[in-house]
N, C-alpha and C. Protein backbone atom coordinates (compact mmCIF):
# COMPACT_ATOMS: atom_id res chain seq x y z
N UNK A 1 -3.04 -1.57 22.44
CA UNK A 1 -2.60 -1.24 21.09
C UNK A 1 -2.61 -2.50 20.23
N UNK A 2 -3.27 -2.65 19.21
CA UNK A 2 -3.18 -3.65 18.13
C UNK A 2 -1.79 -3.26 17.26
N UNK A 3 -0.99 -4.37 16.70
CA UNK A 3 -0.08 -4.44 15.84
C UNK A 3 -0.91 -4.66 14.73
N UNK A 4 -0.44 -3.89 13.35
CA UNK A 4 -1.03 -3.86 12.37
C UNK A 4 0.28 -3.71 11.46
N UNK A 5 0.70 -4.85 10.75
CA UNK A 5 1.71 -4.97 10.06
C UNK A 5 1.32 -4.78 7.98
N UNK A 6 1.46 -3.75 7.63
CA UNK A 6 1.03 -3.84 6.21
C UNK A 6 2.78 -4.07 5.34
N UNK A 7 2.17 -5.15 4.13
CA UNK A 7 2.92 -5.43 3.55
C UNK A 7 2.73 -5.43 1.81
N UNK A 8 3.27 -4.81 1.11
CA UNK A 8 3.12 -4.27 0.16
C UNK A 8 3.25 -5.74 -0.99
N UNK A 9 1.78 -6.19 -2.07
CA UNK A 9 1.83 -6.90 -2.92
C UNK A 9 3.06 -7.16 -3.53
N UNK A 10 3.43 -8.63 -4.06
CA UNK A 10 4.40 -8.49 -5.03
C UNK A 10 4.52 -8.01 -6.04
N UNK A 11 5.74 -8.06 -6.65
CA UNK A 11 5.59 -7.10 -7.96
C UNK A 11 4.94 -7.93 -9.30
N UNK A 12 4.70 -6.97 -9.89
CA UNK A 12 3.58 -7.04 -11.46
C UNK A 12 4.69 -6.67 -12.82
N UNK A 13 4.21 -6.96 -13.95
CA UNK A 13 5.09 -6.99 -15.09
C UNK A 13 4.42 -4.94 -14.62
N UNK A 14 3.66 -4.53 -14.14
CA UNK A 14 3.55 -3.21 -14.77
C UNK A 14 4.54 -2.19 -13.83
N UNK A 15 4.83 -3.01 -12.45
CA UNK A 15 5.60 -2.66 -11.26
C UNK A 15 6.61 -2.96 -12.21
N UNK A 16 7.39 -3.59 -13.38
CA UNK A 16 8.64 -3.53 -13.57
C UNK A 16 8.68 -2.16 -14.53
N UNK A 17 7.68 -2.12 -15.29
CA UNK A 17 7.74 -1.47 -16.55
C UNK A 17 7.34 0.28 -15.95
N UNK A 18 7.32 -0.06 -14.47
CA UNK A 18 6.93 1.49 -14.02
C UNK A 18 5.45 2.45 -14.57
N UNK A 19 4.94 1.22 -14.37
CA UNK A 19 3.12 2.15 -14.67
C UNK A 19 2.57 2.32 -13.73
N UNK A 20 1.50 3.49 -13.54
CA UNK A 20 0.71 3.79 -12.40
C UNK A 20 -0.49 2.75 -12.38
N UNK A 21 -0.75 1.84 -11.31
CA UNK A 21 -1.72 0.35 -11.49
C UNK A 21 -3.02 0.69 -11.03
N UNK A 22 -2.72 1.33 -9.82
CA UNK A 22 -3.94 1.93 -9.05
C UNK A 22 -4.95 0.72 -9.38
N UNK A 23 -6.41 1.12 -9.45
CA UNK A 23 -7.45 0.38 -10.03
C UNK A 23 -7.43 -1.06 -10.43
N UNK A 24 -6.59 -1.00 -11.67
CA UNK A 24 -6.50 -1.62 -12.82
C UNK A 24 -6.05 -3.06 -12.00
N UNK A 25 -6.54 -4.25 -12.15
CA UNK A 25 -6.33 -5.50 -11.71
C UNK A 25 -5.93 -6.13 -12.43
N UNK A 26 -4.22 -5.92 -11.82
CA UNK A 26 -3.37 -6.26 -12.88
C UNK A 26 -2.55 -7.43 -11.67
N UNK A 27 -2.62 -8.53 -12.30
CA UNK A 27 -2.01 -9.74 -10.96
C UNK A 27 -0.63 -9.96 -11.11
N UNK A 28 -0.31 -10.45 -10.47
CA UNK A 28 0.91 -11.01 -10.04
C UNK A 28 1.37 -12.11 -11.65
N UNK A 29 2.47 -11.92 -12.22
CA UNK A 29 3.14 -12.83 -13.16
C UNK A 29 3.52 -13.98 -12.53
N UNK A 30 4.09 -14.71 -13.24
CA UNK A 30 4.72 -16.16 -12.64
C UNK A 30 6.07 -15.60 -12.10
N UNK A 31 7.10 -14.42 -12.75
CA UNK A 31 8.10 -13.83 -12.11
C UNK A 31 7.83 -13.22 -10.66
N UNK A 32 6.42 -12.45 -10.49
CA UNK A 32 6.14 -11.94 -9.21
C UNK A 32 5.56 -12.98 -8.04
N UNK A 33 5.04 -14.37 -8.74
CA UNK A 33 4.68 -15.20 -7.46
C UNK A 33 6.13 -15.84 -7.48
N UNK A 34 6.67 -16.45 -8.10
CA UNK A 34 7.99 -16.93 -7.61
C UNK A 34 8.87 -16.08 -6.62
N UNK A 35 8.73 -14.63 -6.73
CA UNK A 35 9.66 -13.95 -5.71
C UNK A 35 9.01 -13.85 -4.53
N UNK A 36 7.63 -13.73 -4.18
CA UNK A 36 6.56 -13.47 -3.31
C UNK A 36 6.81 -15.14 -2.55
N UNK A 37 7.11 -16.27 -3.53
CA UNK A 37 7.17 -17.35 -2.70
C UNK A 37 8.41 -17.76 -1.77
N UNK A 38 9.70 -16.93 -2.55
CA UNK A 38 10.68 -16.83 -2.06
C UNK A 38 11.09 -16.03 -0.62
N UNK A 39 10.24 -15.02 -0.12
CA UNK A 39 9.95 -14.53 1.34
C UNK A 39 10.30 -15.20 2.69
N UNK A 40 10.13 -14.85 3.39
CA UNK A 40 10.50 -15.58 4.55
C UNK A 40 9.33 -15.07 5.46
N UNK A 41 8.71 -15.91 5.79
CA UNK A 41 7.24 -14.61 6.89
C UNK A 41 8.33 -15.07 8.40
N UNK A 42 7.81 -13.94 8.98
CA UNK A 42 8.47 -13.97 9.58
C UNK A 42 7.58 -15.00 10.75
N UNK A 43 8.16 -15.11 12.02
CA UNK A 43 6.85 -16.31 12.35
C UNK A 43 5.81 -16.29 13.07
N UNK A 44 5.72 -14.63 14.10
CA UNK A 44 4.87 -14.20 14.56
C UNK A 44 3.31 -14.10 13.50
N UNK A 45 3.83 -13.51 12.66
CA UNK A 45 2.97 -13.31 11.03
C UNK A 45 1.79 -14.45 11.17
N UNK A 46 2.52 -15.83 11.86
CA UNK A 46 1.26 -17.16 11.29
C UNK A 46 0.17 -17.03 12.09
N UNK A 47 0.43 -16.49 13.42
CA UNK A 47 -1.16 -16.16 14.33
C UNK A 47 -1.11 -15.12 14.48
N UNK A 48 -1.00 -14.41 13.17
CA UNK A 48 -1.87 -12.95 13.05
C UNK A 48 -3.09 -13.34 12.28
N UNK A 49 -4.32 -12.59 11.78
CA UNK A 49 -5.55 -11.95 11.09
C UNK A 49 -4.25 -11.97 9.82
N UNK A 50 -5.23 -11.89 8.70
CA UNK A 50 -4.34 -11.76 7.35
C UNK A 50 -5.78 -11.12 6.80
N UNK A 51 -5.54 -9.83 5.99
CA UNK A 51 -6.24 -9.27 5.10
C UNK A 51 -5.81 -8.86 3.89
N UNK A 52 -6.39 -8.91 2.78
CA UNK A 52 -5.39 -8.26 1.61
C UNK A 52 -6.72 -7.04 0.45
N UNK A 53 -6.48 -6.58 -0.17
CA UNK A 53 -6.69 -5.69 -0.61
C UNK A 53 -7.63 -6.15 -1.64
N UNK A 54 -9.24 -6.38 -2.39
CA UNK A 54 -9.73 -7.30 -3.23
C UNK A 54 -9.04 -7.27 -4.21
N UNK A 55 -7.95 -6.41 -5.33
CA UNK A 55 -6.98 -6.73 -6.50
C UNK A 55 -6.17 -7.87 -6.20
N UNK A 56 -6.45 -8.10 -7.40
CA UNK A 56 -5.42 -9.91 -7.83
C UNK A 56 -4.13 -9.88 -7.17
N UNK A 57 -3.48 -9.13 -7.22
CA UNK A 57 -2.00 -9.00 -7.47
C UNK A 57 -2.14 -8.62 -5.24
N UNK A 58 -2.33 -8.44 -4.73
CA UNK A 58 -2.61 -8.30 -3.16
C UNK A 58 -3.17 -9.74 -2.41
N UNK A 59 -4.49 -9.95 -3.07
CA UNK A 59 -5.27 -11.52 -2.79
C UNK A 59 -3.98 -12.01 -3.11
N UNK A 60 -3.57 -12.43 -4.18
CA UNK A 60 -2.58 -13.55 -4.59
C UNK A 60 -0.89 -13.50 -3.55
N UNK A 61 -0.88 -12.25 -3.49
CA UNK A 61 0.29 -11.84 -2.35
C UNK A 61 0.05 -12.92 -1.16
N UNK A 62 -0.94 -12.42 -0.62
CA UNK A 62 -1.69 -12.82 0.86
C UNK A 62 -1.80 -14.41 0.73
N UNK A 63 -2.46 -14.81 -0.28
CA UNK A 63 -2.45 -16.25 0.03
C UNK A 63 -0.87 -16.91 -0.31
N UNK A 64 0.09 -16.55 -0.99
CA UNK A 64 1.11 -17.24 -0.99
C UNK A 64 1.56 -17.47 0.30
N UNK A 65 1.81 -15.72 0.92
CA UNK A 65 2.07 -15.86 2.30
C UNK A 65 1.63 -16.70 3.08
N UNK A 66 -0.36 -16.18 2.99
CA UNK A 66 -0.56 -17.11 4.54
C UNK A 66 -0.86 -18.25 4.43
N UNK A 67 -1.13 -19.07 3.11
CA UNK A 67 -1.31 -20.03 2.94
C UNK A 67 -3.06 -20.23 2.86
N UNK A 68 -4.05 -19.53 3.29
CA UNK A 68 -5.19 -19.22 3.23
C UNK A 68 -6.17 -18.52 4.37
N UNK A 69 -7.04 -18.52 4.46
CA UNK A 69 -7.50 -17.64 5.47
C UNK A 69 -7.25 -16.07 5.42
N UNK A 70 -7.20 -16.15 3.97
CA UNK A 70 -7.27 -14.79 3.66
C UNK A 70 -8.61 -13.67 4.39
N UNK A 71 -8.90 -12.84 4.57
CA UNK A 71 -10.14 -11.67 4.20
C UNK A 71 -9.46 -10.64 3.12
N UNK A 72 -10.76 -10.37 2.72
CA UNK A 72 -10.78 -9.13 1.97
C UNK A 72 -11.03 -7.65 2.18
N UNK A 73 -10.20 -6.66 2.11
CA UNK A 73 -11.06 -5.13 2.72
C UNK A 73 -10.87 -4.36 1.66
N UNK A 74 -11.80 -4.08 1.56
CA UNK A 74 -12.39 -3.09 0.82
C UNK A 74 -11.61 -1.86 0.36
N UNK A 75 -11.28 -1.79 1.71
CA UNK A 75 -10.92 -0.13 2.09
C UNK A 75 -9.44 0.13 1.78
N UNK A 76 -8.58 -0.78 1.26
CA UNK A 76 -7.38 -1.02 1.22
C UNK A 76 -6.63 -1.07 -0.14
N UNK A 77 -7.93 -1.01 -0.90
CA UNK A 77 -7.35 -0.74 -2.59
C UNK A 77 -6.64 0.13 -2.71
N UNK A 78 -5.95 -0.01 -3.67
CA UNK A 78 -5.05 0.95 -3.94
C UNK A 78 -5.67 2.48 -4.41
N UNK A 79 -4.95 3.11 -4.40
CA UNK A 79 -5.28 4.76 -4.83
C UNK A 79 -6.01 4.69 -6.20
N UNK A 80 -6.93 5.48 -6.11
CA UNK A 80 -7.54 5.00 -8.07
C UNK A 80 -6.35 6.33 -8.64
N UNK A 81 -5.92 6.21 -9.90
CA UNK A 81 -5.18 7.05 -10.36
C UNK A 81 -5.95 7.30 -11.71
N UNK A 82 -7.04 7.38 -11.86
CA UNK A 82 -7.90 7.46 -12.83
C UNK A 82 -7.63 7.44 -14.04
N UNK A 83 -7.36 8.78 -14.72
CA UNK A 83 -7.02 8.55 -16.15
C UNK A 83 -5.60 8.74 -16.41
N UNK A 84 -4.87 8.56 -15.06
CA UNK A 84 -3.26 8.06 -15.12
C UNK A 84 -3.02 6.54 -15.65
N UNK A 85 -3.85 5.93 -15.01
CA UNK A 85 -3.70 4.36 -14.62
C UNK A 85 -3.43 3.69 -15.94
N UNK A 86 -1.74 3.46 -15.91
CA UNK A 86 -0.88 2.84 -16.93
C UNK A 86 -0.71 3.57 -17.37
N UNK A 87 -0.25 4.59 -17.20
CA UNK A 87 0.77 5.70 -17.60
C UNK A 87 2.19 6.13 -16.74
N UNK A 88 3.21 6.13 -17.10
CA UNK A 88 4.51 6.20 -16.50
C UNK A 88 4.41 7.94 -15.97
N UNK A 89 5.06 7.90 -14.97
CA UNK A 89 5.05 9.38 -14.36
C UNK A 89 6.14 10.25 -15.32
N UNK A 90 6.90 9.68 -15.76
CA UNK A 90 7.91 9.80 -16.73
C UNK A 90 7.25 11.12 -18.04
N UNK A 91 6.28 9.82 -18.45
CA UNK A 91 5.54 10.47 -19.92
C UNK A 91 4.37 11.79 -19.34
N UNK A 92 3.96 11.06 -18.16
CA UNK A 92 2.89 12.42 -17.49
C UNK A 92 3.82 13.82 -17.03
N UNK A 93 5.38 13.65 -17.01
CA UNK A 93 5.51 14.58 -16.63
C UNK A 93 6.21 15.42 -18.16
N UNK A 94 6.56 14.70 -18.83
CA UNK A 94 6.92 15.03 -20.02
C UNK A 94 5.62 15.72 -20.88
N UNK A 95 4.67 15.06 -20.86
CA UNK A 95 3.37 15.72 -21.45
C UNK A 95 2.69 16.51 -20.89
N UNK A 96 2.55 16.45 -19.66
CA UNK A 96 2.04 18.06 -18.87
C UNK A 96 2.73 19.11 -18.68
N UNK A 97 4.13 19.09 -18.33
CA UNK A 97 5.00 19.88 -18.14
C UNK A 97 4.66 20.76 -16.97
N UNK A 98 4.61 21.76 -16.60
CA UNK A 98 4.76 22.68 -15.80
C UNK A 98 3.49 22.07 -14.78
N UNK A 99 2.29 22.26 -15.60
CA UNK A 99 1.12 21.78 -15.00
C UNK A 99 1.22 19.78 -14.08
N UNK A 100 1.37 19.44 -14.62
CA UNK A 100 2.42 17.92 -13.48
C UNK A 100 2.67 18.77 -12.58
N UNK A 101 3.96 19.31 -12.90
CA UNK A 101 4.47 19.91 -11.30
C UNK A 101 4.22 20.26 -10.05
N UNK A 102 2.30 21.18 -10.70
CA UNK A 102 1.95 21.80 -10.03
C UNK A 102 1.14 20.57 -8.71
N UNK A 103 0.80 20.10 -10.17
CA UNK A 103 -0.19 18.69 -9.16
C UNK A 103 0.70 18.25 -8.45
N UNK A 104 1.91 17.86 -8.41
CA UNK A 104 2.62 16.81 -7.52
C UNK A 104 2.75 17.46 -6.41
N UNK A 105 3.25 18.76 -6.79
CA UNK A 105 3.63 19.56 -5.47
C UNK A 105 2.48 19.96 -4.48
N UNK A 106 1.54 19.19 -5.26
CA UNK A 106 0.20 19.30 -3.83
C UNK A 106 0.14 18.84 -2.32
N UNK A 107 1.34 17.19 -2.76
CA UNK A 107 1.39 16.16 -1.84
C UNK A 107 -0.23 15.65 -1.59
N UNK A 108 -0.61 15.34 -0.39
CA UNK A 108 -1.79 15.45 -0.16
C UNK A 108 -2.66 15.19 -1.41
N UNK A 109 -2.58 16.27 -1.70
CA UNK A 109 -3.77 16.84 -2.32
C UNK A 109 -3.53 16.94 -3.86
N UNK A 110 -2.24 16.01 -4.30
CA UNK A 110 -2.43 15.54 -5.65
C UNK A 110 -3.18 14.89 -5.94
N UNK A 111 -4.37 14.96 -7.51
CA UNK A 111 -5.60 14.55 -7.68
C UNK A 111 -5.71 14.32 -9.27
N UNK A 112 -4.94 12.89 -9.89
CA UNK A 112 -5.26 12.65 -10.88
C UNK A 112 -6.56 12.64 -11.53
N UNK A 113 -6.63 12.75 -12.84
CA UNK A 113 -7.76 13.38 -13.42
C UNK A 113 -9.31 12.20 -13.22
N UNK A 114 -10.24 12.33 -12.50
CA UNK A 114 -10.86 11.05 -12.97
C UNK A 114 -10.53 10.34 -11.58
N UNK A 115 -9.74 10.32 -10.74
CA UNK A 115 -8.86 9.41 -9.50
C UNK A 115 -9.66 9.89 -7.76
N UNK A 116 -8.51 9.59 -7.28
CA UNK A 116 -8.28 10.00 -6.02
C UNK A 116 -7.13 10.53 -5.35
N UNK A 117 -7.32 11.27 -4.47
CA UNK A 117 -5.89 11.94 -3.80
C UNK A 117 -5.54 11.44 -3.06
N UNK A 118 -3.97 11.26 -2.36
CA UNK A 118 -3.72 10.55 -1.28
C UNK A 118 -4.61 11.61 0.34
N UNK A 119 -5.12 11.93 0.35
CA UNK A 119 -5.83 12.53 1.37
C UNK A 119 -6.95 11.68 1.82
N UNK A 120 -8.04 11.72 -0.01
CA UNK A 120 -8.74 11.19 0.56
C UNK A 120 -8.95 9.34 0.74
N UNK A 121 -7.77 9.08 0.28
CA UNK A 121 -6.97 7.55 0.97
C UNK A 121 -7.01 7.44 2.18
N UNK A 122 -6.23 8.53 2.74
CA UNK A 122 -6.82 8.68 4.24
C UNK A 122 -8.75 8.69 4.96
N UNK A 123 -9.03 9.35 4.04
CA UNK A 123 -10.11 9.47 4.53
C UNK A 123 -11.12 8.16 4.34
N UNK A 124 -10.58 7.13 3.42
CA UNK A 124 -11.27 6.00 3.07
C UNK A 124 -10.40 4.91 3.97
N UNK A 125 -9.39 5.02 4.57
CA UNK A 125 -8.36 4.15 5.42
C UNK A 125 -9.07 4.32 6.95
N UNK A 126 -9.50 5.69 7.53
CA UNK A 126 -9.37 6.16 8.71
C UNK A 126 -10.68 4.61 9.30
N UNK A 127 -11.92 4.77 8.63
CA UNK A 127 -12.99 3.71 9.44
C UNK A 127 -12.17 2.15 9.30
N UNK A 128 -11.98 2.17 8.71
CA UNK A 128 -10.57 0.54 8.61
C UNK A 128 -10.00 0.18 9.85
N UNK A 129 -9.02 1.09 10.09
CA UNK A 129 -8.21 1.32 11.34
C UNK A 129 -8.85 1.14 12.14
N UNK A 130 -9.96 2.22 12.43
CA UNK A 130 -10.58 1.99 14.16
C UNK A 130 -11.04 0.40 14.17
N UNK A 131 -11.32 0.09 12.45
CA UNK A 131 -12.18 -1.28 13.46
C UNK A 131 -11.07 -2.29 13.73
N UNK A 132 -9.71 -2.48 12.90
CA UNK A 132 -8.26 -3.49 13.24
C UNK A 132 -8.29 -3.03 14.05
N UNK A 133 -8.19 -1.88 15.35
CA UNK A 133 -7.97 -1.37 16.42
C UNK A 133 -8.99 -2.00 17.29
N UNK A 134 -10.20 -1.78 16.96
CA UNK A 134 -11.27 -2.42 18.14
C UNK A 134 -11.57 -3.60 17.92
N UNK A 135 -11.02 -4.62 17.29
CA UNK A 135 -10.86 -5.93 17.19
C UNK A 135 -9.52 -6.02 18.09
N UNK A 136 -8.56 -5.41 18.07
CA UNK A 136 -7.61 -5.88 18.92
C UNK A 136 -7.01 -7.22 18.74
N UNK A 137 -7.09 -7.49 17.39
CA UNK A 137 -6.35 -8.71 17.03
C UNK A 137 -4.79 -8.19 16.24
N UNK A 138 -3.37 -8.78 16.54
CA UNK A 138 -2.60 -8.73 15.47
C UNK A 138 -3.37 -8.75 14.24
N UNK A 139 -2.57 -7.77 12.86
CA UNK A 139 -3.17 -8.08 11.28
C UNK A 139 -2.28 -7.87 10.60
N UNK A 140 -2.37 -9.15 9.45
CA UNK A 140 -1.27 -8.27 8.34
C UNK A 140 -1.87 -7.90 7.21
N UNK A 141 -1.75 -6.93 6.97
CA UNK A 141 -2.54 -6.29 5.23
C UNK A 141 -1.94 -6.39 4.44
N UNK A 142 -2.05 -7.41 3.54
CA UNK A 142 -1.50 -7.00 2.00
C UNK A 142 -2.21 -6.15 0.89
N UNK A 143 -1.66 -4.61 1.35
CA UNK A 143 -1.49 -3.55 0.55
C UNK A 143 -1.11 -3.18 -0.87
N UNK A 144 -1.01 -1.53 -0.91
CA UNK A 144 -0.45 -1.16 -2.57
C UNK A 144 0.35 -0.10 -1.86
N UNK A 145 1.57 0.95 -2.55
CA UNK A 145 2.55 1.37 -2.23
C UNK A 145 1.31 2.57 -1.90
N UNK A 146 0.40 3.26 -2.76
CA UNK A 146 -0.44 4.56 -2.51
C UNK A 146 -0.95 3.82 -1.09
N UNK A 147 -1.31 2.87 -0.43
CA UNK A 147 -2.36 2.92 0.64
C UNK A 147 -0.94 3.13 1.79
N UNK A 148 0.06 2.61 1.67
CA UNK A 148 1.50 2.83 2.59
C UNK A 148 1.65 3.97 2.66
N UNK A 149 1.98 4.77 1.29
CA UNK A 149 2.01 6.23 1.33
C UNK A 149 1.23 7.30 2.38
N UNK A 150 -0.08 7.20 2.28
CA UNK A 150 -0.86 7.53 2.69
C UNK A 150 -1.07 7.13 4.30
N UNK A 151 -0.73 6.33 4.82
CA UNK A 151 -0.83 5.63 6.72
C UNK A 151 0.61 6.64 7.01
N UNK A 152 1.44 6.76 5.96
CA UNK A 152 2.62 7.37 6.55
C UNK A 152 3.07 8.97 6.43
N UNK A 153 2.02 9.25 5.63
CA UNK A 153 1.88 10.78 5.74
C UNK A 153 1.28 12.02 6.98
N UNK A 154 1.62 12.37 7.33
CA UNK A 154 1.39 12.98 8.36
C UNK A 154 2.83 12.58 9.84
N UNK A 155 3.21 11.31 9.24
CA UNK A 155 4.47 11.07 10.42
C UNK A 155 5.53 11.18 9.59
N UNK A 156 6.54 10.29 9.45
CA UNK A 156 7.84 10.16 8.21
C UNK A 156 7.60 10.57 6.80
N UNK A 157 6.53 10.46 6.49
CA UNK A 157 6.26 11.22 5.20
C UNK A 157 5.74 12.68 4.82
N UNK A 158 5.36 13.19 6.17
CA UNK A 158 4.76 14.46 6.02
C UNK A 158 3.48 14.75 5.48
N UNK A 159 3.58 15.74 4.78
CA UNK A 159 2.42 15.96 3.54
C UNK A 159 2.69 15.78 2.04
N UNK A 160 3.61 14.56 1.96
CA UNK A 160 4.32 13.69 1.07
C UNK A 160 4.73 14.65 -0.42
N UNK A 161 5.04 15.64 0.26
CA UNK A 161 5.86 17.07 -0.92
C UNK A 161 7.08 16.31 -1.39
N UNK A 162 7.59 15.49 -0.70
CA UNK A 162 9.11 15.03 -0.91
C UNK A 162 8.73 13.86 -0.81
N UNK A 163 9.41 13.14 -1.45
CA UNK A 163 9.82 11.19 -1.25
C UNK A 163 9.93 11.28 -0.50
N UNK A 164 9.43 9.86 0.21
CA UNK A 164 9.59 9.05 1.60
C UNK A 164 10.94 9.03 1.63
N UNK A 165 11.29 9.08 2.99
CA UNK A 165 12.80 9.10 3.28
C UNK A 165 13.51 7.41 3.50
N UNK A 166 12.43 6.67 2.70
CA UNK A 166 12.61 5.44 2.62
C UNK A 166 11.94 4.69 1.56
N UNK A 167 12.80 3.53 0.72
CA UNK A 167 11.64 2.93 -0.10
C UNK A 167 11.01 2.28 0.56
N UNK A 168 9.32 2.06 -0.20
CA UNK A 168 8.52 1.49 0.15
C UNK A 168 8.32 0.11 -0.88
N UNK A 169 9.54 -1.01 -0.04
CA UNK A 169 9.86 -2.13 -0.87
C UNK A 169 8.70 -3.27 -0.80
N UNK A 170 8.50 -3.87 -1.57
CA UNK A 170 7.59 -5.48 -1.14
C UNK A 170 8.25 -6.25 -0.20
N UNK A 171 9.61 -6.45 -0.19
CA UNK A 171 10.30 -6.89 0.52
C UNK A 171 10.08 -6.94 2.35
N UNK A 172 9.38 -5.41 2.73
CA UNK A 172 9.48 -5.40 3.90
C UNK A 172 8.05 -5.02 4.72
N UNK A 173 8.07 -5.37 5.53
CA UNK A 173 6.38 -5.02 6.57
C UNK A 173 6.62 -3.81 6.85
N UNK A 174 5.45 -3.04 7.53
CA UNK A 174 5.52 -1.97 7.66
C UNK A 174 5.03 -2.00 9.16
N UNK A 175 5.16 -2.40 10.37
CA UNK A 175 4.74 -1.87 11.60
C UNK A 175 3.78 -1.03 11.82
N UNK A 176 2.91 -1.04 12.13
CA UNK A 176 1.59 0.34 12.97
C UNK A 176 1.14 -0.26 13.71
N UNK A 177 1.05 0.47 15.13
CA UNK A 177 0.31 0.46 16.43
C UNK A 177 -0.61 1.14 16.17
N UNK A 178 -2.08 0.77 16.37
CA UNK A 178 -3.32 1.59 16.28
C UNK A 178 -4.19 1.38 17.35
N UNK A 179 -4.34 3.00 18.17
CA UNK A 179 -5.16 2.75 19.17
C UNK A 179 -6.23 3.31 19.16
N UNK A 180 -7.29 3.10 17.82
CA UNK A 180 -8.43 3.43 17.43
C UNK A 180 -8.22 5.18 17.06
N UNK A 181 -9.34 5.58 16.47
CA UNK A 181 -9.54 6.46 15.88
C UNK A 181 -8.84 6.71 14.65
N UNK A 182 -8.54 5.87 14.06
CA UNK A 182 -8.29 6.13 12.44
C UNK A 182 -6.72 6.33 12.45
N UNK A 183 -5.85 6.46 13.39
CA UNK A 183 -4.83 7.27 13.60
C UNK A 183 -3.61 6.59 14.00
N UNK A 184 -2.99 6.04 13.22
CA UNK A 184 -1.87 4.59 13.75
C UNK A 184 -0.69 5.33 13.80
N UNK A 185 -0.10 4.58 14.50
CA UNK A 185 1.32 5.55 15.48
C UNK A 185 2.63 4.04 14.58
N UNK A 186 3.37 4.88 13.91
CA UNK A 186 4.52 3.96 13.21
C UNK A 186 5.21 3.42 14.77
N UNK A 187 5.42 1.99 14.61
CA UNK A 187 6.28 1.62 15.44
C UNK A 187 7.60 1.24 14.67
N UNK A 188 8.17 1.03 13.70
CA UNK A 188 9.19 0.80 13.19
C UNK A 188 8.94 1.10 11.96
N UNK A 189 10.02 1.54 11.00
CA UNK A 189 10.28 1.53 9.71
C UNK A 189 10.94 0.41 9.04
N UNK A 190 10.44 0.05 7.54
CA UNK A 190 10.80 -0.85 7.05
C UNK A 190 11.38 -2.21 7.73
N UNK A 191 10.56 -3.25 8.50
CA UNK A 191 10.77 -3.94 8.98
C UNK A 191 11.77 -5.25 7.59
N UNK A 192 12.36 -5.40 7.65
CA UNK A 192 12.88 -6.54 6.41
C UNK A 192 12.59 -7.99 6.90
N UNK A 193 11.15 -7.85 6.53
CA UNK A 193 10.80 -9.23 7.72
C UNK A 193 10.71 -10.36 6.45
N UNK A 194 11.18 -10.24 4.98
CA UNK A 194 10.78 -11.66 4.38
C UNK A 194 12.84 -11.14 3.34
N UNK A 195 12.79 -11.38 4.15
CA UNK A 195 15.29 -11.58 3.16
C UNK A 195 15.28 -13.35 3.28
């Protein structure tokens, strides 16, 4: 079993202001690398693999952390939220009204206009996995909250109809054992590996 620890980018002026980022390469402020520098890795973390997500605001995560020796994957971008992206769920639900609803309550298979669904997140995550799995190296991914969402749906999150029964903070790693086939088995929740 490979350990595959994903850890969610620091926060962005748009992470304060509550916009959907998806896509949009929107980096890290001088407020979000100062807190990102403030972390604690934990110390197993230093001879792990480090990968981060190609958006600014993930790269820039990853190298504070690891100090360098970053990679890049592809496959790890965040959710595109298409013609959401920088729009508050707030105003989308205020301006769609009934029709929002319907989409959210897809889980899964909510599908902003123009975007992607957390499904097929999965389905762009699953060839990722097998290969952190058949490398068989420790990894840590610096992620987006949609690619977390999505590894955790189908276990603690379900078919993500309801909020995670946990936030999905920057603050904390996320544990997965993956023993190939696309299909990672949670070994712990919310690890608080940088207080």
């Amino acid at each position: 079993m490979t350990l595959l620890a994903i850890v969610r980018h620091g926060p962005t002026a748009w992470n304060r202001e509550r916009r959907l980022q998806g896509r949009r390469d929107i980096p890290l402020d001088d407020e979000g690398v100062a807190e990102v520098a403030g972390w604690k890795l934990p110390p197993a973390f230093a001879s792990f693999d480090w990968v981060a997500s190609p958006l600014a605001r993930a790269r820039r995560t990853a190298a504070v952390l690891a100090g360098g020796g970053v990679g890049i994957a592809p496959a790890i971008i965040e959710m595109d939220w298409g013609g959401w992206e920088g729009r508050r769920l707030a105003e989308l639900r205020a301006e769609l009204g009934p029709a929002m609803a319907v989409n959210e309550a897809r889980g899964l298979d909510l599908l902003p206009p123009g975007g992607e669904s957390p499904r097929m997140v999965q389905h762009r995550l699953a060839p990722w996995l097998a290969e952190v799995a058949r490398r068989s190296r420790p990894t840590v991914a610096v992620a987006h909250r949609g690619v977390l969402r999505a590894l955790y749906a189908g276990g603690p999150c379900g078919d993500m109809r309801a909020r995670p029964p946990w936030a999905l903070s920057c603050r904390d790693a996320h544990p997965l054992l993956g023993g190939g086939g696309g299909r990672p088995r949670l070994r712990s929740l919310d690890v608080q590996a940088f207080r």
